[in-house]
Protein backbone atom coordinates (compact mmCIF):
# COMPACT_ATOMS: atom_id res chain seq x y z
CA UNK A 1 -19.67 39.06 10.98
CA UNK A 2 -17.04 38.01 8.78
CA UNK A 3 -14.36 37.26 12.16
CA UNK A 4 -17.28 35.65 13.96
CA UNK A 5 -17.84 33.52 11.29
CA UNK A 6 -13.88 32.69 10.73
CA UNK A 7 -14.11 31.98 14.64
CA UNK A 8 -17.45 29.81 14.41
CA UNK A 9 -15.35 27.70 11.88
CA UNK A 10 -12.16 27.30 13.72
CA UNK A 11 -14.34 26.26 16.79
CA UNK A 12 -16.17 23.32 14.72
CA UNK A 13 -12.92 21.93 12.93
CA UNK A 14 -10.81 18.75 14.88
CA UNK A 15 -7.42 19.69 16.09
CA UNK A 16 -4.87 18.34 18.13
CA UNK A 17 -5.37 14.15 18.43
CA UNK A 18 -8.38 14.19 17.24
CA UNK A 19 -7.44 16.12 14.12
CA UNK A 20 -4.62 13.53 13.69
CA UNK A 21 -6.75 10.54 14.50
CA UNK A 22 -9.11 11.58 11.48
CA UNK A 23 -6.04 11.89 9.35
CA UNK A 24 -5.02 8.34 10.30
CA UNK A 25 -8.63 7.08 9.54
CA UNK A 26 -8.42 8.73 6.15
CA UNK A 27 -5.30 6.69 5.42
CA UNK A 28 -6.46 3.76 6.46
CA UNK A 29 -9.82 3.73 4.90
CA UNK A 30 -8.10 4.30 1.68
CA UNK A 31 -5.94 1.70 1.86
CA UNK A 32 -8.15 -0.71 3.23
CA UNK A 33 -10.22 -0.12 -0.09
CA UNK A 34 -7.38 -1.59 -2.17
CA UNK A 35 -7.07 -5.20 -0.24
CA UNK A 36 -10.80 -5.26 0.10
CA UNK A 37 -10.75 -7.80 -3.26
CA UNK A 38 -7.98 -9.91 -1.59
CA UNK A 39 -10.59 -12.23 -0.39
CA UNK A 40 -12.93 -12.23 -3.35
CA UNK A 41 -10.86 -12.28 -6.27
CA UNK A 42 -11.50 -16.15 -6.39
CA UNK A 43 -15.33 -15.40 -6.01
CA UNK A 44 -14.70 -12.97 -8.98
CA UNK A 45 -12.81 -15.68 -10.88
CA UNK A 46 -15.52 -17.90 -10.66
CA UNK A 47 -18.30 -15.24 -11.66
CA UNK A 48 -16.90 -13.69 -14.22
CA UNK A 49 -15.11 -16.67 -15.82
CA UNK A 50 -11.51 -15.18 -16.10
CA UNK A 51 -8.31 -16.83 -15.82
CA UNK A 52 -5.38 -16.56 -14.24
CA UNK A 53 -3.46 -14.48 -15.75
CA UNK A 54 -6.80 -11.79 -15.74
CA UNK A 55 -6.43 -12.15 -11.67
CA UNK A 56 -3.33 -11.13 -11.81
CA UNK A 57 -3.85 -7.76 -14.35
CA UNK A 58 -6.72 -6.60 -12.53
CA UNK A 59 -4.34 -6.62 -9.55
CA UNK A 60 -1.84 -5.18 -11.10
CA UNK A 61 -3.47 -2.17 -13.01
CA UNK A 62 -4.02 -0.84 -9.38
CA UNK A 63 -0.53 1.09 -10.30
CA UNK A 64 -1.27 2.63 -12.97
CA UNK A 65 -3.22 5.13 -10.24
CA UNK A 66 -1.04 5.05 -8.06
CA UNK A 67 1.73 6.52 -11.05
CA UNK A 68 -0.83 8.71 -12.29
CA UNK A 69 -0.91 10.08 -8.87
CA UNK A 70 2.78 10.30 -7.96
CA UNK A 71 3.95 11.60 -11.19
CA UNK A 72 0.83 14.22 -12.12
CA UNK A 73 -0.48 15.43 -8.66
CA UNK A 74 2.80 14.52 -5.98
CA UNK A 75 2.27 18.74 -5.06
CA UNK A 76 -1.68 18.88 -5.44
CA UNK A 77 -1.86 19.29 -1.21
CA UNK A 78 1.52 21.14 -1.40
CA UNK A 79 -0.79 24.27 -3.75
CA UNK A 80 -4.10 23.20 -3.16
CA UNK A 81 -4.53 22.72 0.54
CA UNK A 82 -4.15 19.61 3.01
CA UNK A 83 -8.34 19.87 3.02
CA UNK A 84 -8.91 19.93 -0.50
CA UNK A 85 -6.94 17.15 -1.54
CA UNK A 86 -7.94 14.95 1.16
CA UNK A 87 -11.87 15.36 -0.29
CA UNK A 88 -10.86 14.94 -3.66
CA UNK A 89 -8.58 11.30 -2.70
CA UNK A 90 -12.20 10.12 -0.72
CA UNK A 91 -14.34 11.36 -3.91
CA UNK A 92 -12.31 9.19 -5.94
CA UNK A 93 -12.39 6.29 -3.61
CA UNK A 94 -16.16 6.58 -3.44
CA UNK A 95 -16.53 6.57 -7.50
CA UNK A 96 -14.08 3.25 -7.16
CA UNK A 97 -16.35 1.32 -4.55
CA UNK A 98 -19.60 2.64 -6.27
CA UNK A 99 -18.08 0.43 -9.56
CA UNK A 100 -16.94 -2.20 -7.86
CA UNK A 101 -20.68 -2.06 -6.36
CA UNK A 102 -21.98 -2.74 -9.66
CA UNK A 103 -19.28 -4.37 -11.69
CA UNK A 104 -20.77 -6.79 -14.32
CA UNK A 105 -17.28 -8.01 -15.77
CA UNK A 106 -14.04 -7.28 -15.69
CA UNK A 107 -13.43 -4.17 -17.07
CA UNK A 108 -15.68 -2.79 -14.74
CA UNK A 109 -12.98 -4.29 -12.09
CA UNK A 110 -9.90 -2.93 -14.11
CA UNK A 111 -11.95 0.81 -13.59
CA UNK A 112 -12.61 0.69 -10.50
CA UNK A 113 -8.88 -0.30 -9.09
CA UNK A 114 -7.28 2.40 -11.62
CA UNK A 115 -9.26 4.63 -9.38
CA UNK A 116 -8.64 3.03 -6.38
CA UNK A 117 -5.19 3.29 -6.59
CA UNK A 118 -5.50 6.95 -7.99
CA UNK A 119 -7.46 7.90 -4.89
CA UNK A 120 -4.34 6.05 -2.28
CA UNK A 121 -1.98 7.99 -4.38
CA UNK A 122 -3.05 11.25 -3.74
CA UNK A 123 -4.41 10.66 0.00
CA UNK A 124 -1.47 8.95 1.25
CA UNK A 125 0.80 11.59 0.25
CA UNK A 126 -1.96 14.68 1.50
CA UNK A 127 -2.43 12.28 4.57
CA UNK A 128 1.50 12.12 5.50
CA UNK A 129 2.48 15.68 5.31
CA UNK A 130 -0.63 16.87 6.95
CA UNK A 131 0.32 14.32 9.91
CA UNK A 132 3.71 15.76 10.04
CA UNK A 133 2.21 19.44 9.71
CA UNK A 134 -0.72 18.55 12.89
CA UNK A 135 1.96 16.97 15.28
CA UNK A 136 3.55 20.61 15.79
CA UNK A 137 6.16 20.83 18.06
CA UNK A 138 7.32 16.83 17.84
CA UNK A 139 9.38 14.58 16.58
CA UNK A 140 8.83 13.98 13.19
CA UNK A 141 9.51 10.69 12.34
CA UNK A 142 6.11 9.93 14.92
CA UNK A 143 4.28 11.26 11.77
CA UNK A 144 6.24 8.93 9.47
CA UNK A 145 5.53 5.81 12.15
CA UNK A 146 1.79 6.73 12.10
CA UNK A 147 1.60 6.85 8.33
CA UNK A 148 3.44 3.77 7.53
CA UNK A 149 2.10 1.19 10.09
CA UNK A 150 -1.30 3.18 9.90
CA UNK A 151 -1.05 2.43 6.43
CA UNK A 152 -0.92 -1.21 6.92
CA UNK A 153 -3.35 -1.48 9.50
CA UNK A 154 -5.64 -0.67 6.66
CA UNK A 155 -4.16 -3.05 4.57
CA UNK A 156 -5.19 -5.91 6.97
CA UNK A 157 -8.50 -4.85 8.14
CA UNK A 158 -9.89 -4.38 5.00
CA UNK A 159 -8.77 -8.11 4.01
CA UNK A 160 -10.22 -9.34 6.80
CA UNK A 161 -13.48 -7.46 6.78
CA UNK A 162 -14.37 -8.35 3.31
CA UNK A 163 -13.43 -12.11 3.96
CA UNK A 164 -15.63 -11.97 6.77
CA UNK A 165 -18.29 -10.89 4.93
CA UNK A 166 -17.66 -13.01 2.04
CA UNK A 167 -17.81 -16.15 4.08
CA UNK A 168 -20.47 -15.39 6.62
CA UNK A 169 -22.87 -12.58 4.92
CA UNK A 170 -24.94 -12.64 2.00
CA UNK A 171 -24.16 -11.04 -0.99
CA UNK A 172 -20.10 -10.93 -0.93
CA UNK A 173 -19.71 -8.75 -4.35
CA UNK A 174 -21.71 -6.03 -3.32
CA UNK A 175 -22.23 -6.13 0.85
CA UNK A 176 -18.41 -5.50 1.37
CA UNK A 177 -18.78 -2.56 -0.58
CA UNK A 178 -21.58 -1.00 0.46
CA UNK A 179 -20.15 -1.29 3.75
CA UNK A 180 -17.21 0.07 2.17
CA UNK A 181 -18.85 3.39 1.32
CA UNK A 182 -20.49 4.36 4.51
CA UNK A 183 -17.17 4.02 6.03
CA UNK A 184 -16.19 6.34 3.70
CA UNK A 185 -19.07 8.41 4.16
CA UNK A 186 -18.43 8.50 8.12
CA UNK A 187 -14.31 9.55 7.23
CA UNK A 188 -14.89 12.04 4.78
CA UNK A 189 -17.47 13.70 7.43
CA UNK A 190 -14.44 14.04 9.65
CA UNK A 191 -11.93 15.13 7.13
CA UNK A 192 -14.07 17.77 6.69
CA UNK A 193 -13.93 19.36 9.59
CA UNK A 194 -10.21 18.56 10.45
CA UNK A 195 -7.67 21.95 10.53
CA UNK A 196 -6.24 22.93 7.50
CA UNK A 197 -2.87 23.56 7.83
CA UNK A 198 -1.68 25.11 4.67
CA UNK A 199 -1.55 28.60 5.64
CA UNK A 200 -2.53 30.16 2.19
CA UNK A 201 -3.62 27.53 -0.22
CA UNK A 202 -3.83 28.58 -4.21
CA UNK A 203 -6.09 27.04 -7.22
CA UNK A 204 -5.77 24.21 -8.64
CA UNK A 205 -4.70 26.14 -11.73
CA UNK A 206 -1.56 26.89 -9.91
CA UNK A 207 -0.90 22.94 -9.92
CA UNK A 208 2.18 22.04 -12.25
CA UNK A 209 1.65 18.77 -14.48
CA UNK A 210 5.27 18.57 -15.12
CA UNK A 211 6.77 15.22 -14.02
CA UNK A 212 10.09 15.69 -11.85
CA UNK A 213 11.26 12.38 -11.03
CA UNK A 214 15.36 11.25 -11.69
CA UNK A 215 18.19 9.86 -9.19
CA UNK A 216 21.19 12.11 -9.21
CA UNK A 217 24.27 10.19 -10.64
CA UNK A 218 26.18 11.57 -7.81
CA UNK A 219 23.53 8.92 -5.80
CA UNK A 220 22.94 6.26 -8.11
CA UNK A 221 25.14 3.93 -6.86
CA UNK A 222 24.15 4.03 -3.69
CA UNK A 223 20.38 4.29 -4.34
CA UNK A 224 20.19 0.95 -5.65
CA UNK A 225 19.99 -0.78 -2.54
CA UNK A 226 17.33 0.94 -1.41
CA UNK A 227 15.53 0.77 -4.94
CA UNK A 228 15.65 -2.87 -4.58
CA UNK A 229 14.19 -3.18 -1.47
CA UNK A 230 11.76 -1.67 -1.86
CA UNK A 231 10.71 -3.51 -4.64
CA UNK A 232 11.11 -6.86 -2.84
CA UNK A 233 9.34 -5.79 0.26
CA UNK A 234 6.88 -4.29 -2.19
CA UNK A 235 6.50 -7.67 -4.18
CA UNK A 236 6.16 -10.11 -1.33
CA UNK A 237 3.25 -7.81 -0.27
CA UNK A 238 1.76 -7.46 -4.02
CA UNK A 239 2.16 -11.65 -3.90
CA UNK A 240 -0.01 -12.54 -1.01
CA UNK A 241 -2.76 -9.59 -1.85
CA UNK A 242 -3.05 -10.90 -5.03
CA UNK A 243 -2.36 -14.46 -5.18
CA UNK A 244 -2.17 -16.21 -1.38
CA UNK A 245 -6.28 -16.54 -1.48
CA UNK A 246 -5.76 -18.87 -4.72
CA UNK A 247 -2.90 -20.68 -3.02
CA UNK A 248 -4.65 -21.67 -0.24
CA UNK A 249 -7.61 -22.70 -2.43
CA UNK A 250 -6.07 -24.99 -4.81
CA UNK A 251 -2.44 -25.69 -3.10
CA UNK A 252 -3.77 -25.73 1.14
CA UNK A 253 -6.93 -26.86 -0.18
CA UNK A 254 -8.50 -23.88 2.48
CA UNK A 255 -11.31 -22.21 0.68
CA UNK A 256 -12.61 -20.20 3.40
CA UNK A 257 -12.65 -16.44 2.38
CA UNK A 258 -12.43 -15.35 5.84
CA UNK A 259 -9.31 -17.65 6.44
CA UNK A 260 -8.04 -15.78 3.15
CA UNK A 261 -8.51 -12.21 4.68
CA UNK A 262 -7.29 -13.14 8.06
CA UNK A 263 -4.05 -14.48 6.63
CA UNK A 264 -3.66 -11.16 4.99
CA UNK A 265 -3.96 -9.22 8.13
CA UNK A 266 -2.08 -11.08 10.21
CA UNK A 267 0.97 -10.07 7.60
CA UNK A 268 -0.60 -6.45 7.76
CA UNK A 269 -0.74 -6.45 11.46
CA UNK A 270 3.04 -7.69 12.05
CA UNK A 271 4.11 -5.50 9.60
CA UNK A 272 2.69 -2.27 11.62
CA UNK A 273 3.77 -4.18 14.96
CA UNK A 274 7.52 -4.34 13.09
CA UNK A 275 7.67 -0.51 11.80
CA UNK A 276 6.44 0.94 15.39
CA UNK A 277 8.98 -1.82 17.50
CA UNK A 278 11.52 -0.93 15.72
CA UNK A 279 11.44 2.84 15.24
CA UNK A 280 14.73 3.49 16.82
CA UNK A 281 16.61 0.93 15.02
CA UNK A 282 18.65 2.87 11.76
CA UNK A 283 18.05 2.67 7.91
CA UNK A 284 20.77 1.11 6.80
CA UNK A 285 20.00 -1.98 9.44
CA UNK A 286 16.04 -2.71 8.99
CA UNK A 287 17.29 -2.68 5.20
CA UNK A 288 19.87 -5.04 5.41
CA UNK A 289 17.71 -7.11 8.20
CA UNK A 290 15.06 -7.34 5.63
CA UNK A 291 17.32 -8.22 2.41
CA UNK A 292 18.02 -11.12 4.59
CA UNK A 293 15.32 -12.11 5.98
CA UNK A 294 13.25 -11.88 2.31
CA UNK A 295 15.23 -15.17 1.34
CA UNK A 296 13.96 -17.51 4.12
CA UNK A 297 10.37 -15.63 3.32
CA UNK A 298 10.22 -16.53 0.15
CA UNK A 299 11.72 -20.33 0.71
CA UNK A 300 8.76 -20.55 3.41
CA UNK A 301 6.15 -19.47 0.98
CA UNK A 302 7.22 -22.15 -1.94
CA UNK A 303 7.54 -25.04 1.13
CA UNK A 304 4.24 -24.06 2.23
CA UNK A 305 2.52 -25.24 -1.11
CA UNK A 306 5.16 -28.15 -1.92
CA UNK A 307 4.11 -29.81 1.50
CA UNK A 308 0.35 -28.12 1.80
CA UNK A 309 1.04 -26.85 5.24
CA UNK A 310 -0.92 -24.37 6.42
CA UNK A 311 1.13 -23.77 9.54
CA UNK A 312 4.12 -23.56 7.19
CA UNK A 313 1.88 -20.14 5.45
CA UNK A 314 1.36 -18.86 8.43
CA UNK A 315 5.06 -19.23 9.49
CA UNK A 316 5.64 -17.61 6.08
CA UNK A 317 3.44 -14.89 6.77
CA UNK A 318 4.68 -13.52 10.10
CA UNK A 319 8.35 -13.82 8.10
CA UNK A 320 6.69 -11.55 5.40
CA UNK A 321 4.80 -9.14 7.72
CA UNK A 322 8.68 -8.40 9.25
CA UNK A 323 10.42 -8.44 6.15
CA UNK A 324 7.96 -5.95 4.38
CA UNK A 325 8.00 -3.45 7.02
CA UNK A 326 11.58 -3.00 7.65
CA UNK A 327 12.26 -3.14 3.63
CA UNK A 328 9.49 -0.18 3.09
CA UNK A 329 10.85 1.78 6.49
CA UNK A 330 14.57 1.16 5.54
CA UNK A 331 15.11 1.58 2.03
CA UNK A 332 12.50 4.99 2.09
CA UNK A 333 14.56 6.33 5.44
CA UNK A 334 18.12 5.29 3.01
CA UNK A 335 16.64 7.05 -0.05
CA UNK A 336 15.93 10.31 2.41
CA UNK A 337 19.28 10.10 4.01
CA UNK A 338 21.41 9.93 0.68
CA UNK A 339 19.01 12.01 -2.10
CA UNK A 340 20.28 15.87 -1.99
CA UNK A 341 17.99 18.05 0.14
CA UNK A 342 17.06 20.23 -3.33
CA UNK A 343 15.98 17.18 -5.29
CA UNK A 344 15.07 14.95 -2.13
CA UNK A 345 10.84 15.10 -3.65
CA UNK A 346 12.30 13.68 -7.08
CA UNK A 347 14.69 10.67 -5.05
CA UNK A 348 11.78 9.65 -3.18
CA UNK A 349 9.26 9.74 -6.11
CA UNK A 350 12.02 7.58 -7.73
CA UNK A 351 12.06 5.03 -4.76
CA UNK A 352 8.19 4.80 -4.86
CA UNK A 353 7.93 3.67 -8.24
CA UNK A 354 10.17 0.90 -7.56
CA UNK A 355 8.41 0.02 -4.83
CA UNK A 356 4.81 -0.09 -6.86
CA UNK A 357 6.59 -1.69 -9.74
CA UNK A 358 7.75 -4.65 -7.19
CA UNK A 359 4.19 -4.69 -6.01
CA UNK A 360 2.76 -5.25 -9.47
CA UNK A 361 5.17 -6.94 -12.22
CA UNK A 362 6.26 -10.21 -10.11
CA UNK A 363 2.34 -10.79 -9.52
CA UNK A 364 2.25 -10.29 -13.63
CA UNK A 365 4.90 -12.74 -14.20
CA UNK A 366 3.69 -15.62 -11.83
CA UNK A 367 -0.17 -15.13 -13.46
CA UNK A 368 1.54 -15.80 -16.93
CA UNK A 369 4.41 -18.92 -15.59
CA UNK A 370 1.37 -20.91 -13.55
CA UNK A 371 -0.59 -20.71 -17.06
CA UNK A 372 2.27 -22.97 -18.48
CA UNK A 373 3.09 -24.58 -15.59
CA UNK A 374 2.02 -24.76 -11.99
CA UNK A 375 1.41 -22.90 -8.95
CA UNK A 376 4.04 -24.16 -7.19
CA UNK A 377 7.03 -23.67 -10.03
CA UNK A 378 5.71 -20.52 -10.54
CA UNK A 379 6.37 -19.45 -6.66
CA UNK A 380 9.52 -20.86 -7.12
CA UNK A 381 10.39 -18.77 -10.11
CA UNK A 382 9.23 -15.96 -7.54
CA UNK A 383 11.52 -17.52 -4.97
CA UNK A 384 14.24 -17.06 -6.93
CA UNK A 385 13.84 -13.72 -8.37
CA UNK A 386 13.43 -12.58 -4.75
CA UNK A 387 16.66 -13.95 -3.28
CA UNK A 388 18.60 -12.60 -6.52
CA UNK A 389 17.33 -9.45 -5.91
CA UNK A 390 18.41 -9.35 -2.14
CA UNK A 391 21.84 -10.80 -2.83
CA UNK A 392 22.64 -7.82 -5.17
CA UNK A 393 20.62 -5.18 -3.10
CA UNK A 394 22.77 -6.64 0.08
CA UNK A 395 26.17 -5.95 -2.23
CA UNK A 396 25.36 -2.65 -2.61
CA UNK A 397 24.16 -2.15 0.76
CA UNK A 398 27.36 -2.87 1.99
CA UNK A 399 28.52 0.48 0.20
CA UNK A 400 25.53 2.01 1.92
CA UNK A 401 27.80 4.04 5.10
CA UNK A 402 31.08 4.12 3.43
C-alpha cells in the first residue's frame, strides 16, 4: 500500500514544462505582489495623509525582508526541500496581501511590505534552483534566463494590473488585493503538486541561522564593478516603482493610475525582452553596456520632468528597461565568474545586497531632498549620483578580464 501510494503521488505531481511553468508562475506572482502599490501609493498618500518622505520608507522597508531572507534562510530549500519552502514564501505572501487588504494607516503598509519582501526573498531563491534542478539534462543558464526575465515579467504585470484596477474598478485599496490573493490561491494549488526535487530533504531544525556573507580580498578589487552595477541597475528600478507614479502626477501632470502601471511595465517588459535577446552576449559586456547606457537614462528621466514630456518618460523608460536588465544579468554573471567556487554562495549574497541597497537608499534620499527642495532637483541629485557611480564602476570594469 505504502509503494502504491508513493506511485499515486508521483502520478498527481507536475513535471517536465509544466512543473517548470508552475515554478515560473510562483516567481512571478511573488514579485508581482511587490509592484502591486506602484500605482496606488499616491491613492495611499492621499488617504492616509503621509508625506513624502513616508512614500518613500514604506518603499524602502520592502528590504529589510528581502535581508532577512538572504542573510537568515539563503539554504532553507537547500535542507528543507524545493516544496516546502516554496509553500512557506506563498504563506507569507498571503499574510502580506491579507494586511495590505485591511491596512488602516501606515504601519499597517510598513507590515505588510516587510513581509512581502520576506516572502520574494525566500521564493526567488527556492524558485531559481528548483528551475535549474527541473530543466535536467540542459543548459543551465535557460534556468537563470527564465528566472531573471520571469522575474520581471512579474514586476510589470502586477503594476499594470493594479493600475488598471485602480483607475477603472471600484474599490482600488482593497480590489487589487483581493484579486491578488486568489492568484495566489490558484499558484500555491500548483506548487503543490509540482516534483520535489531534493532527493532527501531534512527539518527545519537542521537549518543554520549563521550569516555567511564576505568578498574575498583576493576578489575585492575586481568585485566592485559588479557591486556597483548592480546597485545602479537596482536603483533606477527602485526609482520608477517608487516614485515615477508621483512624477507623472505633479511634474507630467498624468494622474491616471493605469497610465502609472503601464509605464512600469513597459520598463518591466523591455527589461525581460533585453535579458532573453541578449543571452549569448558575455558578462563583462551587458555590464559595461549598461554602466553606459545608465548615464543617458538618468539624463532622460530629469529632462522628462524639466520639459513635462511624457514622450521624453517613455523614451526614458525603454532606456531604463535595457539598462536594468543587462546591469542585473552582467554584474550577477561577473560576480559568479570571479567569486571562488568554495565561497561562490557568500560572493553572490554579497552582490545581492548591493543590489537591494541600490533599490532602496537612492529612493530614501530623493523622498528627504524633494522635502527641501523640488522634484525635479531632487532627480537631478539622483542623476548625478547615478553617472558617478557608473564612471567609477566603468574604471574598474576595465580591470574586469585582465
Amino acid at each position: 500500500m505504502t509503494i502504491n501510494a508513493q506511485t499515486m503521488t508521483r502520478d498527481n505531481e507536475l513535471g517536465g514544462r509544466a512543473a517548470t511553468a508552475a515554478v515560473a508562475a510562483m516567481i512571478a506572482a511573488l514579485f508581482a505582489g511587490s509592484t502591486a502599490l506602484t500605482p496606488l501609493y499616491v491613492i495611499y498618500k492621499q488617504a492616509f495623509g503621509f508625506s513624502q518622505i513616508t512614500l518613500t520608507l514604506v518603499y524602502a522597508v520592502y528590504v529589510i525582508g528581502n535581508l532577512g531572507a538572504l542573510i537568515l534562510f539563503g539554504r532553507l530549500s537547500d535542507v528543507v526541500g524545493r516544496r516546502p519552502a516554496a509553500l512557506a514564501a506563498m504563506a507569507i505572501a498571503v499574510v502580506s496581501a491579507m494586511i495590505f487588504l485591511f491596512a488602516e494607516n501606515v504601519a499597517w503598509l510598513d507590515l505588510a511590505r516587510i513581509l512581502s519582501g520576506l516572502g520574494i526573498g525566500v521564493g526567488a531563491g527556492t524558485g531559481t534552483a528548483w528551475l535549474a534542478e527541473l530543466i535536467e539534462g540542459e543548459d543551465k543558464s535557460r534556468a537563470a534566463i527564465i528566472a531573471t526575465s520571469i522575474n520581471f515579467v512579474g514586476l510589470g504585470l502586477g503594476a499594470l494590473v493594479a493600475g488598471l484596477l485602480a483607475q477603472y474598478a471600484p474599490w482600488p485599496l482593497r480590489l487589487t488585493f483581493a484579486v491578488y490573493l486568489a492568484l495566489l490561491a490558484l499558484v500555491t494549488l500548483l506548487i503543490w503538486r509540482t516534483r520535489e526535487t531534493v532527493s532527501r530533504p531534512g527539518r527545519l531544525t537542521d537549518v543554520s541561522m549563521r550569516p555567511r556573507l564576505s568578498v574575498p580580498v583576493s576578489i575585492r578589487t575586481r568585485f566592485v564593478a559588479p557591486a556597483v552595477t548592480g546597485f545602479g541597475a537596482m536603483a533606477l528600478v527602485g526609482f520608477y516603482a517608487a516614485l515615477a507614479p508621483s512624477i507623472l502626477a505633479q511634474q507630467l501632470h498624468a494622474t491616471n493610475h493605469a497610465g502609472a502601471g503601464a509605464l512600469f511595465f513597459e520598463l518591466s517588459l523591455v527589461a525581460a525582452a533585453t535579458i532573453v535577446v541578449t543571452a549569448s552576449l558575455s558578462s563583462r559586456f551587458t555590464m559595461l553596456a549598461a554602466l553606459v547606457l545608465m548615464i543617458p537614462t538618468a539624463a532622460l528621466i530629469v529632462a522628462a520632468q524639466f520639459f513635462a514630456s511624457m514622450a521624453t518618460m517613455i523614451v526614458a523608460t525603454a532606456f531604463c528597461g535595457v539598462a536594468a536588465a543587462l546591469g542585473y544579468r552582467g554584474g550577477l554573471q561577473a560576480v559568479n565568474q570571479i567569486a571562488p567556487a568554495d565561497r561562490r554562495a557568500e560572493v553572490a549574497s554579497a552582490f545581492f545586497i548591493c543590489c537591494f541597497c541600490g533599490n532602496a537608499l537612492p529612493v530614501i534620499g530623493i523622498g528627504i531632498l524633494s522635502s527641501w527642495a523640488s522634484a525635479t532637483v531632487a532627480s537631478l541629485a539622483f542623476a548625478g549620483m547615478i553617472t558617478v557611480f557608473s564612471l567609477v564602476a566603468v574604471g574598474f570594469g576595465a580591470k574586469f578580464t585582465r
